[in-house]
C-alpha atoms as a PDB file:
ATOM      1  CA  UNK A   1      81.897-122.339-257.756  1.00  0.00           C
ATOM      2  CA  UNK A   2      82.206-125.779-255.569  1.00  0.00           C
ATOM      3  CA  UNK A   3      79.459-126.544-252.681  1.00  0.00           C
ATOM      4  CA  UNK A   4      80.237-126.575-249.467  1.00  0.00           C
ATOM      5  CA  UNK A   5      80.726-130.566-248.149  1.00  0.00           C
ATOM      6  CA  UNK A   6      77.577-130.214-245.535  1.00  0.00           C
ATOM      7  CA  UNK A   7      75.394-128.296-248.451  1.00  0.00           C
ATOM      8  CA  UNK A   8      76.273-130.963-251.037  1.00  0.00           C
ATOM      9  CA  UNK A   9      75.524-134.188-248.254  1.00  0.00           C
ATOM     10  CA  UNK A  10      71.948-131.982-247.843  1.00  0.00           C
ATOM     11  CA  UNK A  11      71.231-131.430-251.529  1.00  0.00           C
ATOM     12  CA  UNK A  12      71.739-135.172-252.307  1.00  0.00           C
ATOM     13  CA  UNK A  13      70.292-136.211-248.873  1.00  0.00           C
ATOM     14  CA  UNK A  14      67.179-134.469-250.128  1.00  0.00           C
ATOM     15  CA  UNK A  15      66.958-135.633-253.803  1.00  0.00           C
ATOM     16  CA  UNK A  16      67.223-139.659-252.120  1.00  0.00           C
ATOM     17  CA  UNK A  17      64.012-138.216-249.921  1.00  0.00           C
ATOM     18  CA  UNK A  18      61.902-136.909-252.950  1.00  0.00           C
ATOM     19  CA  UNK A  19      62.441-140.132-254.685  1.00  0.00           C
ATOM     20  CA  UNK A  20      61.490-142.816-252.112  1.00  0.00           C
ATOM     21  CA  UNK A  21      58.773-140.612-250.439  1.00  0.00           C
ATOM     22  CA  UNK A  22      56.884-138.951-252.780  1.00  0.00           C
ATOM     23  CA  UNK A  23      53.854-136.936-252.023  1.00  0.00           C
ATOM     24  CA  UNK A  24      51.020-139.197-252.053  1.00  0.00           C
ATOM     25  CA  UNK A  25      48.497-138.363-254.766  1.00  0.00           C
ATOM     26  CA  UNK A  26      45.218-137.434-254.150  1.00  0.00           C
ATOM     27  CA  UNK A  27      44.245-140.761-254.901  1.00  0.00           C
ATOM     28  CA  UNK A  28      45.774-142.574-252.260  1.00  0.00           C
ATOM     29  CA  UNK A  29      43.647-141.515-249.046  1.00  0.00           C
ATOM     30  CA  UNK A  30      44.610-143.901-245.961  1.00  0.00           C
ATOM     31  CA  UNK A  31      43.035-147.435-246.595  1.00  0.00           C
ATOM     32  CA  UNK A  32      42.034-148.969-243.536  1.00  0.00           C
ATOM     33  CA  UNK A  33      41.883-153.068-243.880  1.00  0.00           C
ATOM     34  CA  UNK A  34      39.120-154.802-241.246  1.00  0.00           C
ATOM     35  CA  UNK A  35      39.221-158.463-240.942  1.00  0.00           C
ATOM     36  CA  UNK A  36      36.149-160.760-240.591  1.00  0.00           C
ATOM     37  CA  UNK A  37      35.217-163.128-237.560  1.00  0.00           C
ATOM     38  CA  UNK A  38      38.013-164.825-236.250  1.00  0.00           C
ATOM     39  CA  UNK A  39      40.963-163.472-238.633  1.00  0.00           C
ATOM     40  CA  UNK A  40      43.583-160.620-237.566  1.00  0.00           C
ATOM     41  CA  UNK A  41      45.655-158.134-239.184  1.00  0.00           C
ATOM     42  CA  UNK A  42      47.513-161.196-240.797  1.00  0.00           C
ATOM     43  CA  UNK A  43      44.460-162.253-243.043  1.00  0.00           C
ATOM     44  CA  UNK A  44      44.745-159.240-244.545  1.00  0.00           C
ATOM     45  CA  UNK A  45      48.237-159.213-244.721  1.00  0.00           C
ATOM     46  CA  UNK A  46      48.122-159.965-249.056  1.00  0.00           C
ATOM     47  CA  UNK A  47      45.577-156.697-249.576  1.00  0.00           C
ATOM     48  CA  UNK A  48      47.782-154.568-247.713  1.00  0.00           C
ATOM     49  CA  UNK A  49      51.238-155.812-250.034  1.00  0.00           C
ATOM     50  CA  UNK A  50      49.179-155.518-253.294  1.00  0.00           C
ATOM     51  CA  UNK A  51      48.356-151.621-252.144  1.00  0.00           C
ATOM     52  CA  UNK A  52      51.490-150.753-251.259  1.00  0.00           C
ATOM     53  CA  UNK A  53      52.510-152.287-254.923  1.00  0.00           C
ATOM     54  CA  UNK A  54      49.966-150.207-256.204  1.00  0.00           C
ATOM     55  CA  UNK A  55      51.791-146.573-254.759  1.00  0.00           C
ATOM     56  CA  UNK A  56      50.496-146.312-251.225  1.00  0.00           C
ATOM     57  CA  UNK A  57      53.255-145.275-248.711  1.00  0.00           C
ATOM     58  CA  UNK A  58      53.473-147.702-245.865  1.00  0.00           C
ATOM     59  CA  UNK A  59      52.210-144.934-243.531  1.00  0.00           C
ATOM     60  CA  UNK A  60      48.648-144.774-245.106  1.00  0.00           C
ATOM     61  CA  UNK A  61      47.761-148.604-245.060  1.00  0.00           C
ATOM     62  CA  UNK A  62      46.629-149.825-241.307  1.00  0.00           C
ATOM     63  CA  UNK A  63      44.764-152.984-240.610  1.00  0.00           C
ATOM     64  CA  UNK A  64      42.921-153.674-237.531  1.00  0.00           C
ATOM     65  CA  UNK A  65      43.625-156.550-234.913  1.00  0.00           C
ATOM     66  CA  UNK A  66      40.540-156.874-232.402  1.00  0.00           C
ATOM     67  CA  UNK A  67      40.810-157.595-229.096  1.00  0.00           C
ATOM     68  CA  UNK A  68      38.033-160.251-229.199  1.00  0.00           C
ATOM     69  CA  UNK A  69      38.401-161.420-233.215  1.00  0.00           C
ATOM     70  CA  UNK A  70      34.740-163.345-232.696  1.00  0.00           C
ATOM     71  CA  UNK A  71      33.262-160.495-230.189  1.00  0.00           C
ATOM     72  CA  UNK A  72      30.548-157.863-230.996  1.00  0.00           C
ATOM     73  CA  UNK A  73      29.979-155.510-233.861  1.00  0.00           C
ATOM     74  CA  UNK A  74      29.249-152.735-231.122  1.00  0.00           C
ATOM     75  CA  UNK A  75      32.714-153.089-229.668  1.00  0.00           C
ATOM     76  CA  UNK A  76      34.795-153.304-233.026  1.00  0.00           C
ATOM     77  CA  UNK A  77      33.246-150.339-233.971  1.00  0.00           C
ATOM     78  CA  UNK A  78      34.524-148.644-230.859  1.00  0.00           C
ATOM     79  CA  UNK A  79      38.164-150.229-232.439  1.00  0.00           C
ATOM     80  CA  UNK A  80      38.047-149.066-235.525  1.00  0.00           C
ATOM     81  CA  UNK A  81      36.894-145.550-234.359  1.00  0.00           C
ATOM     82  CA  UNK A  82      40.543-145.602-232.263  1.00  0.00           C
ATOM     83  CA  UNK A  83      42.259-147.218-235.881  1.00  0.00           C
ATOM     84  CA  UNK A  84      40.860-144.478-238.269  1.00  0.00           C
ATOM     85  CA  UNK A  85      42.126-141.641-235.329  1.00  0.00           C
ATOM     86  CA  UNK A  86      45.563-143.204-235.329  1.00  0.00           C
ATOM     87  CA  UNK A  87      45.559-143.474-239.262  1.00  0.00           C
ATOM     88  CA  UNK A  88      44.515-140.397-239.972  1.00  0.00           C
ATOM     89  CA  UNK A  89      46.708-139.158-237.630  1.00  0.00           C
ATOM     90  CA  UNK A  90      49.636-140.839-239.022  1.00  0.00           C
ATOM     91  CA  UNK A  91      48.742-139.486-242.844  1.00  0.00           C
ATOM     92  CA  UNK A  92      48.111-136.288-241.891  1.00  0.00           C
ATOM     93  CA  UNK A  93      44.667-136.705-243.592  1.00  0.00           C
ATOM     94  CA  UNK A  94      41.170-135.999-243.338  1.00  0.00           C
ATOM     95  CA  UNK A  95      39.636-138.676-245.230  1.00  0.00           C
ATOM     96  CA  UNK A  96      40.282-142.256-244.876  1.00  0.00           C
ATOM     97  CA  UNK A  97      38.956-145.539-246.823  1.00  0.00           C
ATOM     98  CA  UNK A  98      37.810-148.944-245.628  1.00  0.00           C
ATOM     99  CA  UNK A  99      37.964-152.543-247.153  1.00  0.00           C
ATOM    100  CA  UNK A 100      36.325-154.864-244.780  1.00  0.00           C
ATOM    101  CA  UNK A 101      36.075-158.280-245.473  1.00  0.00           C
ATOM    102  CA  UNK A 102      32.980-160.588-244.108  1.00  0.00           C
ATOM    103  CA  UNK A 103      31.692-159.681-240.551  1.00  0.00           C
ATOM    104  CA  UNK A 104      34.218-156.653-240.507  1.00  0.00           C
ATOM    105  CA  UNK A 105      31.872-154.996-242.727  1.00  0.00           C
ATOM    106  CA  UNK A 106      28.982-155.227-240.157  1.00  0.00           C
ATOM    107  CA  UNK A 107      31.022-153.459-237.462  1.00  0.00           C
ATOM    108  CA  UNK A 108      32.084-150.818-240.064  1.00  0.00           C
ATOM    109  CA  UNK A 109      28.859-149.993-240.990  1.00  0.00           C
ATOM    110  CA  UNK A 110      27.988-149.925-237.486  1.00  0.00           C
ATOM    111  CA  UNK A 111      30.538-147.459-236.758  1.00  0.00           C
ATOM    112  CA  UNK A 112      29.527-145.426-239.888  1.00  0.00           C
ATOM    113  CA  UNK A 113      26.216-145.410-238.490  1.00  0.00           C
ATOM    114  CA  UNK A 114      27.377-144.099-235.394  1.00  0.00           C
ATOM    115  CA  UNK A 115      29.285-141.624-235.817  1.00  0.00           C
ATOM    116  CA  UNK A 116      28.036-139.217-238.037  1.00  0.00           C
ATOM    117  CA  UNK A 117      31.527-137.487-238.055  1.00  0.00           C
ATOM    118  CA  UNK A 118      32.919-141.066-239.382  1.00  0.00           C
ATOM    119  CA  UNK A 119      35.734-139.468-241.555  1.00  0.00           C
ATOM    120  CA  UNK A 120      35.283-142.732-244.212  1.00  0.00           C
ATOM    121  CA  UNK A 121      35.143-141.563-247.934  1.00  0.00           C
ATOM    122  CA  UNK A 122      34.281-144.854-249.456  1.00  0.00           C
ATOM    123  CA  UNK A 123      34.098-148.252-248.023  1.00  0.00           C
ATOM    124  CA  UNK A 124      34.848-152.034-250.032  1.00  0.00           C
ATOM    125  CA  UNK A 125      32.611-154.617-248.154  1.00  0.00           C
ATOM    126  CA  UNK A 126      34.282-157.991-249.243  1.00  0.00           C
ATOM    127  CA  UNK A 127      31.514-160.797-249.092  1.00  0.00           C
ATOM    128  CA  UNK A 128      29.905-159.379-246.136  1.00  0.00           C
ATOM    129  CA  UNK A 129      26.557-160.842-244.124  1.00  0.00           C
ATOM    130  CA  UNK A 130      24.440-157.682-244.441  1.00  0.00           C
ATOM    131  CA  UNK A 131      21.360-159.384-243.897  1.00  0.00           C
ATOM    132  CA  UNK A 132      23.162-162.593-242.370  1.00  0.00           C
ATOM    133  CA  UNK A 133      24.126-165.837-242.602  1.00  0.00           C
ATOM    134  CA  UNK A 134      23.011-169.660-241.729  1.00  0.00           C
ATOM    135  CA  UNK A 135      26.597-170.067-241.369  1.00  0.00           C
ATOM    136  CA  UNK A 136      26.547-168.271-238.239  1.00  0.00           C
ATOM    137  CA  UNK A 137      25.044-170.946-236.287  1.00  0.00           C
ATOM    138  CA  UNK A 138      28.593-172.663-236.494  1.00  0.00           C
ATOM    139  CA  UNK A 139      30.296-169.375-234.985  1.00  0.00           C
ATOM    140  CA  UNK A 140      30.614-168.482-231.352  1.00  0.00           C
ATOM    141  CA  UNK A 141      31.442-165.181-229.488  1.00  0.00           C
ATOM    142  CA  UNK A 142      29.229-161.946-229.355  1.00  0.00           C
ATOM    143  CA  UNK A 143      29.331-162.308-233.131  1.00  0.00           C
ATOM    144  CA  UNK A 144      27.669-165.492-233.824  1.00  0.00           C
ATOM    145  CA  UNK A 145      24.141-163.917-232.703  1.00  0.00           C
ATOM    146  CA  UNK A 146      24.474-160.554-234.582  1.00  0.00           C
ATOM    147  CA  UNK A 147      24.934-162.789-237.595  1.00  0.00           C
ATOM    148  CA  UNK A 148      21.845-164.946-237.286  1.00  0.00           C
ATOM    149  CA  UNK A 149      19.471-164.018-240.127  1.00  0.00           C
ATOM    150  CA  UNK A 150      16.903-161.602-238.617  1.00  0.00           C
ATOM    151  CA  UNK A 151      19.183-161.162-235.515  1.00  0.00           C
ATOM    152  CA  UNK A 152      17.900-157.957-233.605  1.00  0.00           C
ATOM    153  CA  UNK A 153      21.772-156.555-234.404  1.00  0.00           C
ATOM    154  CA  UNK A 154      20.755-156.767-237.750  1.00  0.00           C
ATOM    155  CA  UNK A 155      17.193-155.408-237.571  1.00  0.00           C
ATOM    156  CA  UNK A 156      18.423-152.363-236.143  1.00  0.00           C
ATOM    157  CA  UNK A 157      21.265-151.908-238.341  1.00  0.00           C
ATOM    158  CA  UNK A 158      19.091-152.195-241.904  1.00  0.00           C
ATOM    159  CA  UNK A 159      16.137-150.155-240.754  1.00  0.00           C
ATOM    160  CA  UNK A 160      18.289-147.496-239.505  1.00  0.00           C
ATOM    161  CA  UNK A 161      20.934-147.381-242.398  1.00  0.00           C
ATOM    162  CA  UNK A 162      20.197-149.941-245.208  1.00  0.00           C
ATOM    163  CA  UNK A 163      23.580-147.910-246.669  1.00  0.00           C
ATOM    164  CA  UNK A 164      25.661-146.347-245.520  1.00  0.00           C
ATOM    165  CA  UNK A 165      24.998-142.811-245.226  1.00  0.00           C
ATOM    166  CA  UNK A 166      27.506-140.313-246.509  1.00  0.00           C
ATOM    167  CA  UNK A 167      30.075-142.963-247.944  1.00  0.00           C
ATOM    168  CA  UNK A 168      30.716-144.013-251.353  1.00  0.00           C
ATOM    169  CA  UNK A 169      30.077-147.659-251.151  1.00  0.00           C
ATOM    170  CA  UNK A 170      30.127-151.141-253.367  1.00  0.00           C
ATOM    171  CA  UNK A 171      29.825-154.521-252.415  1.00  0.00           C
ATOM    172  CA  UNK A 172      32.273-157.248-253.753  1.00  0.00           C
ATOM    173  CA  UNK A 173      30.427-161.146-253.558  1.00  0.00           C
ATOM    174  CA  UNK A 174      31.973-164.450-255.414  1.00  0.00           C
ATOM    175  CA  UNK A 175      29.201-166.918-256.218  1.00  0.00           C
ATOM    176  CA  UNK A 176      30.624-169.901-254.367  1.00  0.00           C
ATOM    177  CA  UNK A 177      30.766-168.427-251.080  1.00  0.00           C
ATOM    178  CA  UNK A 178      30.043-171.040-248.495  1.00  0.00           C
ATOM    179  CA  UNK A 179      30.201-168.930-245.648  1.00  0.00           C
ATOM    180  CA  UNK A 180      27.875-166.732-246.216  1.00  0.00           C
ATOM    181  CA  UNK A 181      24.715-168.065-247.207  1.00  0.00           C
ATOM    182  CA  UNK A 182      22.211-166.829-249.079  1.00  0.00           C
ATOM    183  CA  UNK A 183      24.417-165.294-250.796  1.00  0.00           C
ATOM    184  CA  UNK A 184      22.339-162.201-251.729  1.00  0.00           C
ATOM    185  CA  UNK A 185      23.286-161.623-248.603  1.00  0.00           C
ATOM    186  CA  UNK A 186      26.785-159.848-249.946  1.00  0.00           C
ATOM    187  CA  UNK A 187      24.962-157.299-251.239  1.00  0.00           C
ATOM    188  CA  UNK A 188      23.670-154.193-249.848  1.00  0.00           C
ATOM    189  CA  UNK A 189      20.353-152.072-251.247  1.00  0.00           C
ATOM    190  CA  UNK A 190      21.395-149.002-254.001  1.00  0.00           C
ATOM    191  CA  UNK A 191      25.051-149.834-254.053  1.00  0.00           C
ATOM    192  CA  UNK A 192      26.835-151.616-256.605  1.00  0.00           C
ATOM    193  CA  UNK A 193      27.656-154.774-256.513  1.00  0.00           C
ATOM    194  CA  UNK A 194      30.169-157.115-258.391  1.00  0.00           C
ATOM    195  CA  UNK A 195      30.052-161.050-258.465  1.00  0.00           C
ATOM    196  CA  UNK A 196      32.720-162.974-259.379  1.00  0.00           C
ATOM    197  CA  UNK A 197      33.618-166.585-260.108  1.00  0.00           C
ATOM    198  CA  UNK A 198      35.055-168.049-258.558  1.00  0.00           C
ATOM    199  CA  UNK A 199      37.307-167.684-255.474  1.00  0.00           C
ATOM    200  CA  UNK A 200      36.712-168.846-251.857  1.00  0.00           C
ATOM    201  CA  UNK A 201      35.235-166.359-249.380  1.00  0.00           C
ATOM    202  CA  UNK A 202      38.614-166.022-247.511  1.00  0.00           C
ATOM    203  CA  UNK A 203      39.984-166.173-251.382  1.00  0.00           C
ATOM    204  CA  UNK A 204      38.617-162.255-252.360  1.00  0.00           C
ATOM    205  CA  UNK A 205      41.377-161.279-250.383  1.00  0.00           C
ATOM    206  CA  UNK A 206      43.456-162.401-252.609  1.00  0.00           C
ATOM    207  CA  UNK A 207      42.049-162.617-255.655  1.00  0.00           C
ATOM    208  CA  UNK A 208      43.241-160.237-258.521  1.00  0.00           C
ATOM    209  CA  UNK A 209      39.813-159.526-260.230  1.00  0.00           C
ATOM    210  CA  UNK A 210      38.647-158.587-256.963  1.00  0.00           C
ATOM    211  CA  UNK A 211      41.651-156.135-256.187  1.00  0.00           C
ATOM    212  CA  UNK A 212      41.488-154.668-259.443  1.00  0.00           C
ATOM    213  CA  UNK A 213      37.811-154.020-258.604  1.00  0.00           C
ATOM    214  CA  UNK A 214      38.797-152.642-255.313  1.00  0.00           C
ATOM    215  CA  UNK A 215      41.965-150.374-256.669  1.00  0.00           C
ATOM    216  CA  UNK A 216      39.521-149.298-260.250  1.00  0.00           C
ATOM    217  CA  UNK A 217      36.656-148.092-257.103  1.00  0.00           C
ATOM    218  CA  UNK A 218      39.439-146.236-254.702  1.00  0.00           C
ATOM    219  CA  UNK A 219      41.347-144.424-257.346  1.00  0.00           C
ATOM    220  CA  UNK A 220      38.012-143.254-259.330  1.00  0.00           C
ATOM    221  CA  UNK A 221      37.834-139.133-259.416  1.00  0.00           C
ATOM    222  CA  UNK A 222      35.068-137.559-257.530  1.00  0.00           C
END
C-alpha cells in the first residue's frame, strides 16, 4: 500500500522534529544566567554554550542584560522578575533555575526575598559578595554602596533572609578571588559551598570544575 506524497512529506517532516527537539527532561528546568556589576548577557555568553552542550534546548537558557549594569540590587530584581516571566513563559514551565555570578547574586536573592511567589527551584551564586566586599570602594553606580561591607543593603538583606528561603541553594568561591574580598564572603550561612583553585573571579564562568559543579547541582533528583 504506497503513502500518499503530502502524508509521507508529514511522516518524515515529523520524525526530523522528534529528533532535533526532543522533550526536555525533567532535568533541564529553564536556567536563567545573571551577570555581575558591570558585565552583560555577553559575560555569560560561555555558561550558556556549555548548557546547551549539556542538552538544554535554546528556548530554556535566557541571560539577563540590565539596563544600568552598575545600578541597584532593588532595580535588577525588578529585571529579573520580568526575565524569569518571559522564560518561563517561553518553556512552558513552572520552575526555573538561576546561576548568578558576583553582584548578580545579591539582586537575585533580593528578588527571592521579595517575592515569595519567586518561581526559582535552585539558585548557583558564582563568587558572590553576600556579606560584601572592600573591592567595592573601586565600583561606582547604585551598586558600589550596597556592596560596602556592612552597607545598610546588606544589613537588611542578611537579617531578613541569611538564605534564601524556599530555594535549593550552593555557593561556588575560588580561593584567589581578588574581587571579592574577604573571601568568606562567597559563602552564604547553611548552604554548601565549594572552593576551588584556582581560576579568576570572572574565570568561574568558565572554568570546567566549576560547571561540572554547577551541571552535578542542577541535574541532582529531588
Amino acid at each position: 500500500m504506497s503513502v500518499p506524497k503530502a502524508g509521507f512529506v508529514a511522516l518524515v517532516m515529523g520524525f526530523a522534529l522528534s529528533v532535533v527537539a526532543p522533550i526536555p527532561t525533567a532535568a533541564q528546568v529553564p536556567v536563567l544566567l545573571v551577570p555581575g556589576w558591570f558585565d552583560t548577557e555577553r559575560d555569560m555568553a560561555a555558561l550558556k554554550i556549555r548548557l546547551l552542550g549539556a542538552g538544554w534546548p535554546s528556548d530554556r537558557v535566557a541571560s539577563v542584560t540590565f539596563e544600568d549594569p552598575t545600578g541597584s540590587n532593588t532595580d535588577h530584581a525588578l529585571e529579573i522578575l520580568d526575565a524569569l516571566d518571559d522564560l518561563r513563559a517561553r518553556a512552558g514551565a513552572d520552575e526555573v533555575d538561576i546561576i548568578a555570578h558576583s553582584m548578580g547574586g545579591l539582586a537575585t536573592r533580593w528578588y527571592i526575598m521579595k517575592y515569595p511567589e519567586h518561581g526559582v527551584r535552585r539558585a548557583v551564586f558564582l563568587g558572590s559578595p553576600h556579606r560584601g566586599t572592600l573591592v567595592a570602594h573601586l565600583a561606582w553606580g547604585g551598586g558600589r554602596g550596597e556592596m560596602m561591607p556592612g552597607s545598610p543593603f546588606l544589613d537588611s538583606l542578611n537579617t531578613a533572609q541569611p538564605a534564601p528561603a524556599g530555594v535549593e541553594a550552593i555557593t561556588i568561591r575560588t580561593i584567589v578571588d581578588t574581587r571579592i574580598v574577604p573571601g568568606e564572603s562567597a559563602t552564604l550561612p547553611g548552604v554548601p559551598n565549594h572552593e576551588l583553585c584556582c581560576p579568576t573571579h570572572a574565570g568561574l564562568l568558565r572554568d570546567e570544575e566549576a560547571f561540572d559543579l554547577i551541571l552535578a547541582f542542577l541535574e541532582a533528583k529531588e
